[in-house]
N, C-alpha and C. Protein backbone atom coordinates (compact mmCIF):
# COMPACT_ATOMS: atom_id res chain seq x y z
N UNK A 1 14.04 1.78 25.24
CA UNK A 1 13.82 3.20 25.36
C UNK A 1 13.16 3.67 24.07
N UNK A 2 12.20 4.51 23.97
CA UNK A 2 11.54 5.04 22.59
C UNK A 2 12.50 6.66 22.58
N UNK A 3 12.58 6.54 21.44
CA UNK A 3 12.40 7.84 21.22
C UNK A 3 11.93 8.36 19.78
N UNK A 4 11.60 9.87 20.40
CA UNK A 4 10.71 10.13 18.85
C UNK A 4 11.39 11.26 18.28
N UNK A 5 11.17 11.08 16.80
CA UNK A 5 11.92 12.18 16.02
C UNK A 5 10.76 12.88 15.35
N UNK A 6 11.13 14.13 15.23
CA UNK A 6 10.32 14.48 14.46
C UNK A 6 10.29 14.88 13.22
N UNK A 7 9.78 14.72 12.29
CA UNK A 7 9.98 14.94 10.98
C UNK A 7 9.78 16.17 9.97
N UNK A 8 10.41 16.62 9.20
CA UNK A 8 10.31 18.10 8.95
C UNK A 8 10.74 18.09 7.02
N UNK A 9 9.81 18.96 6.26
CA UNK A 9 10.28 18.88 4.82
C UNK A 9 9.48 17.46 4.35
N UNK A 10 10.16 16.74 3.23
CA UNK A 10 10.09 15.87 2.26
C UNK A 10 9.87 14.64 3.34
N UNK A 11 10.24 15.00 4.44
CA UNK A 11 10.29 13.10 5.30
C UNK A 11 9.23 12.62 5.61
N UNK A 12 8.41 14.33 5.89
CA UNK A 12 6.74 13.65 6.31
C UNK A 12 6.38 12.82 5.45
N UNK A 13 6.34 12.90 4.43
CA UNK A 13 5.61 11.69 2.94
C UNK A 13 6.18 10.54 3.78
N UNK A 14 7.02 9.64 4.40
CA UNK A 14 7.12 8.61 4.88
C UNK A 14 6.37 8.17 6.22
N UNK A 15 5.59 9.11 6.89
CA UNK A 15 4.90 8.68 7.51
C UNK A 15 3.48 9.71 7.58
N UNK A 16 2.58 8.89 7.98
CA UNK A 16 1.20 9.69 8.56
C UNK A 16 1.34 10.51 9.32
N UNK A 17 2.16 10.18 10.76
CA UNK A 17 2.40 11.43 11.69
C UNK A 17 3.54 12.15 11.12
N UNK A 18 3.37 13.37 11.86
CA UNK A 18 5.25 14.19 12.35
C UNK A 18 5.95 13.92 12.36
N UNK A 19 6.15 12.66 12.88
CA UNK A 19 7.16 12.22 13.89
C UNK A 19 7.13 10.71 13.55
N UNK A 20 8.67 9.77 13.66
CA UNK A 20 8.46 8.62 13.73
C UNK A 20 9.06 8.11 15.18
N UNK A 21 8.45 7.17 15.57
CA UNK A 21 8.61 6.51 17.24
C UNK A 21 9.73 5.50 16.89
N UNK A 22 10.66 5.51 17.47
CA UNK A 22 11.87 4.39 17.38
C UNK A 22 12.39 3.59 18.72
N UNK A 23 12.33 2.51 18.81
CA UNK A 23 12.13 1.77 19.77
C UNK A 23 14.25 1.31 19.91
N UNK A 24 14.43 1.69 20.70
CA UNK A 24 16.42 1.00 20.99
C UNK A 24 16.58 0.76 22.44
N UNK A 25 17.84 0.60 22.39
CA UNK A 25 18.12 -0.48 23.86
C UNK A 25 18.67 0.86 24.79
N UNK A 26 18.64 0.38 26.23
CA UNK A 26 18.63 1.13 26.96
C UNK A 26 19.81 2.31 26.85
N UNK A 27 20.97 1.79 26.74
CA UNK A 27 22.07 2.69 26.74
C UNK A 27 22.47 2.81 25.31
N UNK A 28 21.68 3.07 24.05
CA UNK A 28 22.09 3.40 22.38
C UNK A 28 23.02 4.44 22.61
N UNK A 29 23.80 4.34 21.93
CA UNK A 29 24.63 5.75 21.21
C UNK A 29 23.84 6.78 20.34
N UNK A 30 24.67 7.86 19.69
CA UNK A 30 24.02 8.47 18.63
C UNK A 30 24.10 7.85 17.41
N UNK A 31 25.16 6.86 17.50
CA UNK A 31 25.45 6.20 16.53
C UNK A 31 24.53 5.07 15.80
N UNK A 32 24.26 4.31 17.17
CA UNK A 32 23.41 3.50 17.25
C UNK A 32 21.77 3.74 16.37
N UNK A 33 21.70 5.39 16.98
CA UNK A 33 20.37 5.72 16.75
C UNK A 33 20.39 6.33 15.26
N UNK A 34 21.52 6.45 14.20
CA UNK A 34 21.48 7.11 13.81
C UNK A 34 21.21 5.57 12.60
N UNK A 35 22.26 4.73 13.19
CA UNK A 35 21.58 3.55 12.08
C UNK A 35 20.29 2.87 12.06
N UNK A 36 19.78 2.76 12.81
CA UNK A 36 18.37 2.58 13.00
C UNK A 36 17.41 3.92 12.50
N UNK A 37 17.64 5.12 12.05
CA UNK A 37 17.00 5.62 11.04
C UNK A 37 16.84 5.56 9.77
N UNK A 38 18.64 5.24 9.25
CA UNK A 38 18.90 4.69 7.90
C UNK A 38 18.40 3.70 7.45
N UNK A 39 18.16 2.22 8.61
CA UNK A 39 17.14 1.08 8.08
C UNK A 39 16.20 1.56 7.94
N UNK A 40 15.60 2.30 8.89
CA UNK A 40 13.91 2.31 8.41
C UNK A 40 13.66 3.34 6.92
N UNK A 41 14.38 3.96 6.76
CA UNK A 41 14.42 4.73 5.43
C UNK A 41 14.67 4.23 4.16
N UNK A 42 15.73 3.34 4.62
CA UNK A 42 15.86 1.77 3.70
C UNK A 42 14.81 1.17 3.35
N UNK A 43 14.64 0.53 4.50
CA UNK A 43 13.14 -0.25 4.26
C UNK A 43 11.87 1.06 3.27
N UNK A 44 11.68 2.27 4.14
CA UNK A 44 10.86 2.77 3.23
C UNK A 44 11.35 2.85 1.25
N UNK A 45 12.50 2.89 1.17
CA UNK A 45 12.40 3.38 -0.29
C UNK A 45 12.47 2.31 -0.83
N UNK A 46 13.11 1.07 -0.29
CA UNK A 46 12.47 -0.55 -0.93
C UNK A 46 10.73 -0.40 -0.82
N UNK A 47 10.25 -0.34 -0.41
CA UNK A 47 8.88 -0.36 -0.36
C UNK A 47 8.10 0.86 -0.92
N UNK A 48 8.34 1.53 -1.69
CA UNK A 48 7.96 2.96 -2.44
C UNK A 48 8.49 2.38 -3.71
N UNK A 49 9.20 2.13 -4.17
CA UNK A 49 10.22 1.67 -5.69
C UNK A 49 9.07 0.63 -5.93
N UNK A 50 8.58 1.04 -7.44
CA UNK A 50 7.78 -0.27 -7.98
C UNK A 50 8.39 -1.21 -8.24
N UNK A 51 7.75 -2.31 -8.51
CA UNK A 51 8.25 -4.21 -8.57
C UNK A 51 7.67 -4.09 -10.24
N UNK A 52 8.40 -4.44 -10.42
CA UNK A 52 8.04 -5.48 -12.55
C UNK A 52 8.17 -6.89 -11.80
């Protein structure tokens, strides 16, 4: 199931669009969906933080 969020304030800087598209399994929770935002936000601020 996709679903899309849309993004509002400081979050746009993490993506090009509005909105990010999130891909979960048919019957997710809110719960479900709510950790699958935290990874990808994860993943973004590992990947924004410079490397020495």
């Amino acid at each position: 199931m996709k679903i899309k969020l849309e993004l509002f304030g400081a979050s746009r800087d993490f993506s090009n669009k509005d909105y990010l598209e999130l891909e979960v399994q048919e019957k997710a929770s809110v719960n479900d969906l709510k950790n699958e935002i935290v990874l990808i936000l994860l993943l973004l601020i590992i990947l924004m933080v410079p490397h020495q």
